[in-house]
Protein backbone atom coordinates (compact mmCIF):
# COMPACT_ATOMS: atom_id res chain seq x y z
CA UNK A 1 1.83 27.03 2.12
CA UNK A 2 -0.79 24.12 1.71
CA UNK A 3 -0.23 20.44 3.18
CA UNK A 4 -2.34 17.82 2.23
CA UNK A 5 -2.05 13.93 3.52
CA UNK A 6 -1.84 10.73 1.81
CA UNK A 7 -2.39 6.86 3.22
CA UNK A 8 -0.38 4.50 1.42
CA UNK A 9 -2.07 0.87 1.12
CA UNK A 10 -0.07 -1.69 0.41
CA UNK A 11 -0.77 -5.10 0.26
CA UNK A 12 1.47 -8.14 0.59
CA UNK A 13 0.24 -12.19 0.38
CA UNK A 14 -0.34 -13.86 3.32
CA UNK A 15 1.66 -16.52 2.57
CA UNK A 16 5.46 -16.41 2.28
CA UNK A 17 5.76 -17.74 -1.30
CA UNK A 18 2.47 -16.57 -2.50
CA UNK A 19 2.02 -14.09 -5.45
CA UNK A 20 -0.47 -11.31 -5.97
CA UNK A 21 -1.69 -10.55 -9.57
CA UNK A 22 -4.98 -8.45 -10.58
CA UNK A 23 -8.60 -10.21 -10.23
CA UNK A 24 -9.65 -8.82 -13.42
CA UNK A 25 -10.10 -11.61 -15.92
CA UNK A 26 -10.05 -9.22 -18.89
CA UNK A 27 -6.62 -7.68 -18.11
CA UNK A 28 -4.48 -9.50 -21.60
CA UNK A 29 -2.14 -11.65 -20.20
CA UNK A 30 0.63 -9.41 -21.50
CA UNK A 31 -0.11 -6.45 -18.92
CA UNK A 32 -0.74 -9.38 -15.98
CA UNK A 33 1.55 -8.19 -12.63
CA UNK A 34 3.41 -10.86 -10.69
CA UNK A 35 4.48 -9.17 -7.47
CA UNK A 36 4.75 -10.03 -3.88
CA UNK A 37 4.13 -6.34 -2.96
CA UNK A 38 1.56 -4.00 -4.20
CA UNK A 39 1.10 -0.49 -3.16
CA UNK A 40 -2.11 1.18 -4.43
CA UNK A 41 -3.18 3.79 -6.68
CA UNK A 42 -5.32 6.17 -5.25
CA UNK A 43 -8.47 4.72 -7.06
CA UNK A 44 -7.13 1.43 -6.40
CA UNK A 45 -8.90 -1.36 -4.25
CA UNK A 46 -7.76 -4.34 -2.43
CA UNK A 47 -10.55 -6.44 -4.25
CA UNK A 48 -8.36 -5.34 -7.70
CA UNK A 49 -6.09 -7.98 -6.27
CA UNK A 50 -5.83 -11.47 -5.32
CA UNK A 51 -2.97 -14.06 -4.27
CA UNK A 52 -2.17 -16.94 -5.75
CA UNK A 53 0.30 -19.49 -5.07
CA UNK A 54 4.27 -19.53 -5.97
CA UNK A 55 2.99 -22.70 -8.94
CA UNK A 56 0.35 -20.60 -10.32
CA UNK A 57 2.28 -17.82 -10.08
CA UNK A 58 5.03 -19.65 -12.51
CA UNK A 59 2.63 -20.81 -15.12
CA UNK A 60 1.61 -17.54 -15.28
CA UNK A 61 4.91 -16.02 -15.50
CA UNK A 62 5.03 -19.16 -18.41
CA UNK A 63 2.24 -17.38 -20.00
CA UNK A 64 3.08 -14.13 -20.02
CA UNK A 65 6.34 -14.89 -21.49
CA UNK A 66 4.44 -16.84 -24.49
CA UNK A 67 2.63 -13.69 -25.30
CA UNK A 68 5.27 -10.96 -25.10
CA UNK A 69 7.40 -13.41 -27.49
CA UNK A 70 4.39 -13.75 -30.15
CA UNK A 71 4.11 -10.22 -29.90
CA UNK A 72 7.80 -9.36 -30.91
CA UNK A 73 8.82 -9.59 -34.56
């Protein structure tokens, strides 16, 4: 039998409210992630992240909305 290990990261704002979405400016704002938990990949980093507060966080949600909807036929 074989056993291997795994370490979860997981990442959470540090502000109750707050909002984490990828760093990546070139991600198309269709794909964007709202979430107020994240838990890794294994070729994930924390620096693939950043928070951002609940108001950003809504015009974003604003945004991706706009997209998805031109998108649909």
């Amino acid at each position: 039998m074989e056993t291997s290990s795994v370490t979860l990261v997981t990442l959470t704002p540090s502000v109750v409210g707050n909002f984490l979405t990828q760093s990546d400016p070139g991600i198309p704002i269709e794909a964007r992630v709202l979430a107020t938990e994240i838990t890794l990949a294994q070729d994930d980093t924390p620096d693939q992240w950043q928070e951002i507060s609940a108001e950003e966080a809504e015009s974003l949600k604003a945004q991706i909305n706009e997209a998805i909807k031109q998108k649909m036929p």
